[in-house]
N, C-alpha and C. Protein backbone atom coordinates (compact mmCIF):
# COMPACT_ATOMS: atom_id res chain seq x y z
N UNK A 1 -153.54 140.87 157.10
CA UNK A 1 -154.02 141.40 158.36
C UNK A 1 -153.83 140.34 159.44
N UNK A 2 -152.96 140.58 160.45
CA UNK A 2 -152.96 139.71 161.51
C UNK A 2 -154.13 140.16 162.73
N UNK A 3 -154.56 138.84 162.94
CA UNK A 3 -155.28 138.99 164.06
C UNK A 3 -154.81 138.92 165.21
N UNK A 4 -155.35 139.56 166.54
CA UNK A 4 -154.62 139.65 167.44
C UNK A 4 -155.13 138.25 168.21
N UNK A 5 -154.12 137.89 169.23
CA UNK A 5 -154.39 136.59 170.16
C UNK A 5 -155.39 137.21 171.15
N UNK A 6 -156.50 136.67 171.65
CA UNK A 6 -157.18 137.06 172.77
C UNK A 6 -157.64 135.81 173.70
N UNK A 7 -156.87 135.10 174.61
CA UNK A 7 -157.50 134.33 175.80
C UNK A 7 -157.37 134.59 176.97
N UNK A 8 -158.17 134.14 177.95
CA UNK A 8 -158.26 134.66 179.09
C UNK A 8 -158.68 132.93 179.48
N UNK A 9 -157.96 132.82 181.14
CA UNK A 9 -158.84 131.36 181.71
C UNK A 9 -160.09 132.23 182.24
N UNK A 10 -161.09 131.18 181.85
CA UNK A 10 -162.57 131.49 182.33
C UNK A 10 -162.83 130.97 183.88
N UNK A 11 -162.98 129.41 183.50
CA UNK A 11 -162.65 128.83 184.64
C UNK A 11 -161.69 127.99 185.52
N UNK A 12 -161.67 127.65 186.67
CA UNK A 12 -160.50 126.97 187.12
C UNK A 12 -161.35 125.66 188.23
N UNK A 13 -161.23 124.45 187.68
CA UNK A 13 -161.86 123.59 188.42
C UNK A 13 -160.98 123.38 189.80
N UNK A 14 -162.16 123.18 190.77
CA UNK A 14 -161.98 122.69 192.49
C UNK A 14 -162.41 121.53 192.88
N UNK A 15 -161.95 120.44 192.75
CA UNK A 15 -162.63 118.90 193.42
C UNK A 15 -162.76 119.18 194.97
N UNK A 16 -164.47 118.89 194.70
CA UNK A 16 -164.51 119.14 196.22
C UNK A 16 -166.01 117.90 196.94
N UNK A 17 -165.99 117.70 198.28
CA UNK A 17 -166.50 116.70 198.21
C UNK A 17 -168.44 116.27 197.97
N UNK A 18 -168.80 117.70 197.97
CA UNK A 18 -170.43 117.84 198.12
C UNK A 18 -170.68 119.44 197.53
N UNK A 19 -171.10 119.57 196.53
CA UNK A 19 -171.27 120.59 195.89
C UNK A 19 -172.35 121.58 197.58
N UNK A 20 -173.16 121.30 198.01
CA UNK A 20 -173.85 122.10 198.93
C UNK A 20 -173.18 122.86 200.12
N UNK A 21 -172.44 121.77 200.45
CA UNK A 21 -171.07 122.21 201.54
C UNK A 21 -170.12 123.17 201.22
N UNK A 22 -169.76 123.22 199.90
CA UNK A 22 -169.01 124.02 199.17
C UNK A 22 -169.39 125.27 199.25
N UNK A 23 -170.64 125.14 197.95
CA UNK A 23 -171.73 126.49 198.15
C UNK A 23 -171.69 127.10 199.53
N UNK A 24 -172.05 126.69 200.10
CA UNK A 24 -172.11 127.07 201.88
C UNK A 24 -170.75 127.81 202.39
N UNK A 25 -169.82 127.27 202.64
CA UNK A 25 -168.35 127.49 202.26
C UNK A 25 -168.19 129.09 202.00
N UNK A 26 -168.23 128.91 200.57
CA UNK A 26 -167.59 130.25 199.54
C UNK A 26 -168.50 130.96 199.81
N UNK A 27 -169.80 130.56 199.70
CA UNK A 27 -170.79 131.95 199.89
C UNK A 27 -171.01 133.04 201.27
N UNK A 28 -170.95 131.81 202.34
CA UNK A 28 -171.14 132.73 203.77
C UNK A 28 -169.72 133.17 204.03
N UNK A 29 -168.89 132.12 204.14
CA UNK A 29 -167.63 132.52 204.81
C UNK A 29 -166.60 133.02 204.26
N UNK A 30 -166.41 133.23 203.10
CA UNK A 30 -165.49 134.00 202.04
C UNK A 30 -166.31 135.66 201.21
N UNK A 31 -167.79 135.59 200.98
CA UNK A 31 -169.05 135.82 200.62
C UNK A 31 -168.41 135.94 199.02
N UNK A 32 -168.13 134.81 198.22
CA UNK A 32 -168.55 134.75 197.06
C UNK A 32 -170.03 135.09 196.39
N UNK A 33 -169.84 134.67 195.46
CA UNK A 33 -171.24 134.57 194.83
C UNK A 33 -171.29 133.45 194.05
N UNK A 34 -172.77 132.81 193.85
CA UNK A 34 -172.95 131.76 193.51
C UNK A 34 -173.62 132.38 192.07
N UNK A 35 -172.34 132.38 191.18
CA UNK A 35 -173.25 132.94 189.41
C UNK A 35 -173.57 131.59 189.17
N UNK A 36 -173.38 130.58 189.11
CA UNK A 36 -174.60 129.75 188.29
C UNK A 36 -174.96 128.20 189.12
N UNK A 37 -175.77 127.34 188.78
CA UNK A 37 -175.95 125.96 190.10
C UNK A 37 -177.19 125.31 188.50
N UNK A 38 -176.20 124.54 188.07
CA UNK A 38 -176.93 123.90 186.57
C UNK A 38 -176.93 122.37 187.16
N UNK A 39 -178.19 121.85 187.58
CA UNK A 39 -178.20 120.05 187.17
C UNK A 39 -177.83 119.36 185.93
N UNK A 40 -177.19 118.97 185.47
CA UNK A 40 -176.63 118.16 184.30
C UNK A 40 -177.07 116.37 184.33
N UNK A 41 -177.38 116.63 185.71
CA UNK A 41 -178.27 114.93 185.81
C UNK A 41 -177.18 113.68 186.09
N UNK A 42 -177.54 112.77 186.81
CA UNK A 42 -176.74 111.68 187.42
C UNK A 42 -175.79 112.21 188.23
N UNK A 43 -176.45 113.39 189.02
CA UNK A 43 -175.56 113.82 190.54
C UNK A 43 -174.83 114.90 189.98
N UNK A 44 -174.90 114.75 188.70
CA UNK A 44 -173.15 115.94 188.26
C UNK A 44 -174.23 117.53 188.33
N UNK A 45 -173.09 118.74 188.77
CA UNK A 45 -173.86 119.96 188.64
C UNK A 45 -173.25 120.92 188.10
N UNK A 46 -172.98 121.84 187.14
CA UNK A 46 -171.95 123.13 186.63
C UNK A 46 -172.44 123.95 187.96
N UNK A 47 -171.42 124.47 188.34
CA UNK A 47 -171.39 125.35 189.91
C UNK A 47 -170.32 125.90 189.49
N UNK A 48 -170.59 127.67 189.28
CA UNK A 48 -169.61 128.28 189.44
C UNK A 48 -169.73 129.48 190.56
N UNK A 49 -168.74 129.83 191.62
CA UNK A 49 -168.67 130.58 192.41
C UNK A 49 -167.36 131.78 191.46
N UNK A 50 -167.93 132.83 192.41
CA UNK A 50 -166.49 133.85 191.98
C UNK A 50 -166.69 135.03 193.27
N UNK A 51 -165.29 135.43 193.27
CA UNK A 51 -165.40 136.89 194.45
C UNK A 51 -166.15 137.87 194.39
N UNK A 52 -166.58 138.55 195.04
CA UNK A 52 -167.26 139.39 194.32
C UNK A 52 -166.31 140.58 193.73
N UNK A 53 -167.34 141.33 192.94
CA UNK A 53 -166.41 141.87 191.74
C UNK A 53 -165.23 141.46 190.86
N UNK A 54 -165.61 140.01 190.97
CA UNK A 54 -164.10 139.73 189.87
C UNK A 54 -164.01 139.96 189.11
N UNK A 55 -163.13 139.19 188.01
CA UNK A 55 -163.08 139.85 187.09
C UNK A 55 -163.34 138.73 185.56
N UNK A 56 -164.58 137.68 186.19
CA UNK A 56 -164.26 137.05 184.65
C UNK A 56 -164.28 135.66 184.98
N UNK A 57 -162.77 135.15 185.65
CA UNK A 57 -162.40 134.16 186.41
C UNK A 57 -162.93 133.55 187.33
N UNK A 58 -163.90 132.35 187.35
CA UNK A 58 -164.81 131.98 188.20
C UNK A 58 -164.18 130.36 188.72
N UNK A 59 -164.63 130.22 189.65
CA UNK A 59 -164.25 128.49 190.44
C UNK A 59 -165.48 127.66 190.23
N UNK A 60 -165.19 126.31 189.41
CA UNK A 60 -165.58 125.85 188.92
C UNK A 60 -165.80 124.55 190.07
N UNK A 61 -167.02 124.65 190.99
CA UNK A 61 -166.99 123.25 192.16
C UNK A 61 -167.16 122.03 191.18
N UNK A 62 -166.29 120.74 191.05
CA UNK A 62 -166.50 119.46 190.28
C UNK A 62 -166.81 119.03 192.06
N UNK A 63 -167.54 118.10 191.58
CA UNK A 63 -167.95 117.00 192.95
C UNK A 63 -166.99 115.84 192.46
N UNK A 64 -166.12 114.92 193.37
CA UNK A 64 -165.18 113.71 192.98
C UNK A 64 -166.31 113.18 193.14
N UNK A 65 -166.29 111.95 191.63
CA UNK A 65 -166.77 110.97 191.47
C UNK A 65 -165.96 109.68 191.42
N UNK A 66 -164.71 109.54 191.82
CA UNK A 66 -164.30 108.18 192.07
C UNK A 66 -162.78 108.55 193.04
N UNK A 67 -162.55 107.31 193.31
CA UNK A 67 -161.55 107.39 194.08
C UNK A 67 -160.30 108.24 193.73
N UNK A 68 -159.81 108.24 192.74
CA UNK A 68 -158.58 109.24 192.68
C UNK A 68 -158.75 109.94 192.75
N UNK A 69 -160.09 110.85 192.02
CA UNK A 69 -160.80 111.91 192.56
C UNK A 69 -160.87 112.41 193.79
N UNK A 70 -161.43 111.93 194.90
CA UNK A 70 -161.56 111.91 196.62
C UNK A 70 -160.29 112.29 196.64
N UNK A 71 -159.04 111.63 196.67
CA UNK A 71 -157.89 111.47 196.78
C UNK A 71 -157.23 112.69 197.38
N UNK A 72 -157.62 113.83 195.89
CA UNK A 72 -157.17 115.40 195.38
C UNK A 72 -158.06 116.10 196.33
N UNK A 73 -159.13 115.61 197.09
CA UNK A 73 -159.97 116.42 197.80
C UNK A 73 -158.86 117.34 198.45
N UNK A 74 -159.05 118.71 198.15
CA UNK A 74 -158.31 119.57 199.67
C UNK A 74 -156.26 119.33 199.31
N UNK A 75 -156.16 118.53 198.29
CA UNK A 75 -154.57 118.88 198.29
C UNK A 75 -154.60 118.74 196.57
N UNK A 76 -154.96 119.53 196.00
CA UNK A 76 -154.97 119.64 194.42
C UNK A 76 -153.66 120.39 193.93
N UNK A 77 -153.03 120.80 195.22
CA UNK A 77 -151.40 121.55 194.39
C UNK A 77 -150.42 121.27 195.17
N UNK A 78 -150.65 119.78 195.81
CA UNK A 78 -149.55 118.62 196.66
C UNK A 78 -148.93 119.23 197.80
N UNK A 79 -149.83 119.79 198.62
CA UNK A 79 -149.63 120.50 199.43
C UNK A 79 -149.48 122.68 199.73
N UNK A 80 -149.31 122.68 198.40
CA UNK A 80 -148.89 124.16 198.40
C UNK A 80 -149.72 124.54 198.13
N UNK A 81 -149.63 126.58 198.30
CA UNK A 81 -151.12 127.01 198.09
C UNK A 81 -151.81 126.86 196.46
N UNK A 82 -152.65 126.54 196.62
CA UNK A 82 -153.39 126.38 195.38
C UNK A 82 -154.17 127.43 194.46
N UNK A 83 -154.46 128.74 195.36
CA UNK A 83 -155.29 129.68 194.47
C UNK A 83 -154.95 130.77 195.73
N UNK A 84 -155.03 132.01 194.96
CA UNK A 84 -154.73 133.10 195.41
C UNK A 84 -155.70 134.70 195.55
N UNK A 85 -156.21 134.85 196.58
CA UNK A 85 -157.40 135.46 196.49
C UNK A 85 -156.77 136.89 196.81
N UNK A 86 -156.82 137.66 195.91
CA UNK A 86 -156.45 139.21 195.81
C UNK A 86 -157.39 140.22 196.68
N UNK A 87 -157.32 140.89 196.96
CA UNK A 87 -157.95 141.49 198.13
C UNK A 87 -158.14 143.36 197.84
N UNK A 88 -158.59 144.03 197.59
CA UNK A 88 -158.38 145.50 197.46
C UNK A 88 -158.35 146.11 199.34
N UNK A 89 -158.52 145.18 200.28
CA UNK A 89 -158.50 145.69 201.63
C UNK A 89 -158.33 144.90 202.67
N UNK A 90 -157.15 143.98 202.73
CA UNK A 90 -156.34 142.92 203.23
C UNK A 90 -157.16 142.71 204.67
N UNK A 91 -157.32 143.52 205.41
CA UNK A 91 -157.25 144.24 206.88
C UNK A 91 -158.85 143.96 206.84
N UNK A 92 -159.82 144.11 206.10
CA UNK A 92 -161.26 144.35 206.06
C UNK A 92 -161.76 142.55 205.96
N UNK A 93 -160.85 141.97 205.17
CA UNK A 93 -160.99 140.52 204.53
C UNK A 93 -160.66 139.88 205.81
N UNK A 94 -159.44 139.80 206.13
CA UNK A 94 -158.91 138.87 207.10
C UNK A 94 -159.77 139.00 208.01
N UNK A 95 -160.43 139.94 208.68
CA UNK A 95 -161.02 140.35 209.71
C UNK A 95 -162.37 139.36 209.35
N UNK A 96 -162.92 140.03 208.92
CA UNK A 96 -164.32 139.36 208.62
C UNK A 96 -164.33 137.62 208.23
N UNK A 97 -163.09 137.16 207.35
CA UNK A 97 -163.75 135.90 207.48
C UNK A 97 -162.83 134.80 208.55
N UNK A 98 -161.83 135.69 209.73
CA UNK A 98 -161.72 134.90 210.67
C UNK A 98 -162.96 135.30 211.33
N UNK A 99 -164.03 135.98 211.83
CA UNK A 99 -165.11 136.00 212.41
C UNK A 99 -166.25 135.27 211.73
N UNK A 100 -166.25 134.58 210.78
CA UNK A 100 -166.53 133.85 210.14
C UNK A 100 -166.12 132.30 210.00
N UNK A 101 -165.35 132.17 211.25
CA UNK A 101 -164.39 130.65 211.52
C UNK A 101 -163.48 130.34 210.47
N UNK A 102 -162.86 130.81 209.41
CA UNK A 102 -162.36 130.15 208.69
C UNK A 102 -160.76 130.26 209.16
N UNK A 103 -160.54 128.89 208.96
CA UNK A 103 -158.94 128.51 209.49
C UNK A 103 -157.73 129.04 208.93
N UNK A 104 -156.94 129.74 209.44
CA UNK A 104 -155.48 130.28 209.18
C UNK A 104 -154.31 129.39 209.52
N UNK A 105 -153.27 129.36 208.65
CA UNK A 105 -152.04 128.31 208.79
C UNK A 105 -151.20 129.23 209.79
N UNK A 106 -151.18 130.75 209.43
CA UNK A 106 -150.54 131.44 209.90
C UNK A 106 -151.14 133.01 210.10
N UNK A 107 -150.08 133.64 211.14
CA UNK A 107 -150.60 135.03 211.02
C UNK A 107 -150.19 135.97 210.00
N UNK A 108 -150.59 137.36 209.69
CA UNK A 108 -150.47 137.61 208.00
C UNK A 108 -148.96 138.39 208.41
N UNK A 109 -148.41 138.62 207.35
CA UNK A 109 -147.59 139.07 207.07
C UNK A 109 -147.35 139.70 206.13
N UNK A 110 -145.94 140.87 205.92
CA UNK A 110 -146.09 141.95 205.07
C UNK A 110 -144.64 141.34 205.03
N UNK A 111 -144.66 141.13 203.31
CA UNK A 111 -143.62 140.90 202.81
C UNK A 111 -143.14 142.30 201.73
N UNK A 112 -141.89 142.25 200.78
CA UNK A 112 -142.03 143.29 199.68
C UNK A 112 -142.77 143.42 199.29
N UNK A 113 -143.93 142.73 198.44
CA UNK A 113 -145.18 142.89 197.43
C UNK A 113 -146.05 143.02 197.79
N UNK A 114 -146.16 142.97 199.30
CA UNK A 114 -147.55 143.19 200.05
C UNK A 114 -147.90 142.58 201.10
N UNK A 115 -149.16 142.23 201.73
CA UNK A 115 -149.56 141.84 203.15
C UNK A 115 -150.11 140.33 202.62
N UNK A 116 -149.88 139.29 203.59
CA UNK A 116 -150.47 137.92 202.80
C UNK A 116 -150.76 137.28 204.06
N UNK A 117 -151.27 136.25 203.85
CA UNK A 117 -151.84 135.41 204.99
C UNK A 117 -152.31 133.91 204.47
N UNK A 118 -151.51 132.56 204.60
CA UNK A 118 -152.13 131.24 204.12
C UNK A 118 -153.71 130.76 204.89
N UNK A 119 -154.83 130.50 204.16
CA UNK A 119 -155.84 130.08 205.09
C UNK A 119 -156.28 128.81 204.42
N UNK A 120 -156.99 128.04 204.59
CA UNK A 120 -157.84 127.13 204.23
C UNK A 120 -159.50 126.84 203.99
N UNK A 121 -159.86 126.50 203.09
CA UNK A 121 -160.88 126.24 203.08
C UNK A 121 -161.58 124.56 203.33
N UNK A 122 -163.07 124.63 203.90
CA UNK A 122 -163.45 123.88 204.05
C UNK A 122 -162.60 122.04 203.73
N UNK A 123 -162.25 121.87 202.71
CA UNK A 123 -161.52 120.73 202.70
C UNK A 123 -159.84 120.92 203.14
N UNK A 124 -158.93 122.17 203.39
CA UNK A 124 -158.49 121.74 203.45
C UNK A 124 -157.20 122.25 202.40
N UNK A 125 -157.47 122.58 201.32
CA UNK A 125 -157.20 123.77 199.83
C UNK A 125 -156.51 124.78 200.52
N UNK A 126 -155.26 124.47 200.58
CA UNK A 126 -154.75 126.25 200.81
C UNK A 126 -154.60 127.29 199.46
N UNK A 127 -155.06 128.70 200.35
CA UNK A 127 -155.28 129.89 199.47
C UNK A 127 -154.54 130.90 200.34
N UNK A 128 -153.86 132.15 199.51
CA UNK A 128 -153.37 132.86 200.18
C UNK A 128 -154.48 133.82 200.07
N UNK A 129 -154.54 134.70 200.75
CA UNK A 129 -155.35 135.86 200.95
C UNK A 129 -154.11 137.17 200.72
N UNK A 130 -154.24 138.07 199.73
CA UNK A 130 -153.31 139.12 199.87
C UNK A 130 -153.81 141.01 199.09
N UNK A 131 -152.96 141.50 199.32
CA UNK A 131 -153.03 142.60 199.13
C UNK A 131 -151.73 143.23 198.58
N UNK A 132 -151.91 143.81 197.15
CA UNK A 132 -150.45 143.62 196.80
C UNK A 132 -150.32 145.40 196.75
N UNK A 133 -148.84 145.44 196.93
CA UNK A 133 -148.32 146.63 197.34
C UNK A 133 -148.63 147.70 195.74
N UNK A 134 -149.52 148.77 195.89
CA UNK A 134 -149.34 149.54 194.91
C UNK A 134 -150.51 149.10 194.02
N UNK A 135 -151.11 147.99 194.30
CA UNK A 135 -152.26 147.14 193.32
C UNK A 135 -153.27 148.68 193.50
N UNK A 136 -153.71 148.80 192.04
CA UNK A 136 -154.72 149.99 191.95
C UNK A 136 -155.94 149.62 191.37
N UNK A 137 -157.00 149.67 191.84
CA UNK A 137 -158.23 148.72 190.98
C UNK A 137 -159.23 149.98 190.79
């Protein structure tokens, strides 16, 4: 009897510079949700944010604790976008969290696969924001 393979990534760590700022961040201006905020003691905290309704896949805030760490603050994929936030209503998203101040590289655009837009977060982390053509949820 073969068993079948089953993994999924759970989480995906974010070096970022103050776990509270963060929280603040994802929750008002993106409106994540804050599923868990665990003290582990000597400053360190398990913080996981996720979109709402995701699916599983949560962002894992690490606070940098030393210099190479700091380093990665805000460029963890050497400039390119780093994480990709799927959208079921492109037009509803963009709207709300530029009224929400959050910074755009550019204006969105509709490519073949769908409508996209590069933005940034608080440090600095580019994310695309998109809506993919035909996506059925």
């Amino acid at each position: 009897m073969t068993t079948t393979i089953k993994q999924r990534i759970s989480n995906i760590a974010l070096v970022v510079e103050d776990y509270d700022d963060a929280i603040a961040f994802y929750t008002e201006k993106l409106n994540f949700q804050l599923i868990e905020d665990t003290d582990l003691g000597g400053g360190k905290r398990w913080v996981l944010i996720s979109p709402p309704n995701g699916n599983g896949t949560n962002i894992l805030l690490a606070k940098a604790s030393n210099a190479q760490q700091s380093q990665s603050v805000g460029n963890q994929a050497g400039g390119r976008v780093f994480l990709f936030l799927q959208s079921n209503d492109f037009w509803r998203d963009y709207h709300e969290m530029k009224a929400q101040g959050v910074e755009f590289n550019e204006e969105p655009r509709v490519e073949e696969y769908g409508t996209v837009v590069v933005f940034k977060d608080l440090y600095g982390t580019k994310w695309d924001l998109l809506e993919l053509n035909g996506e059925s949820w």
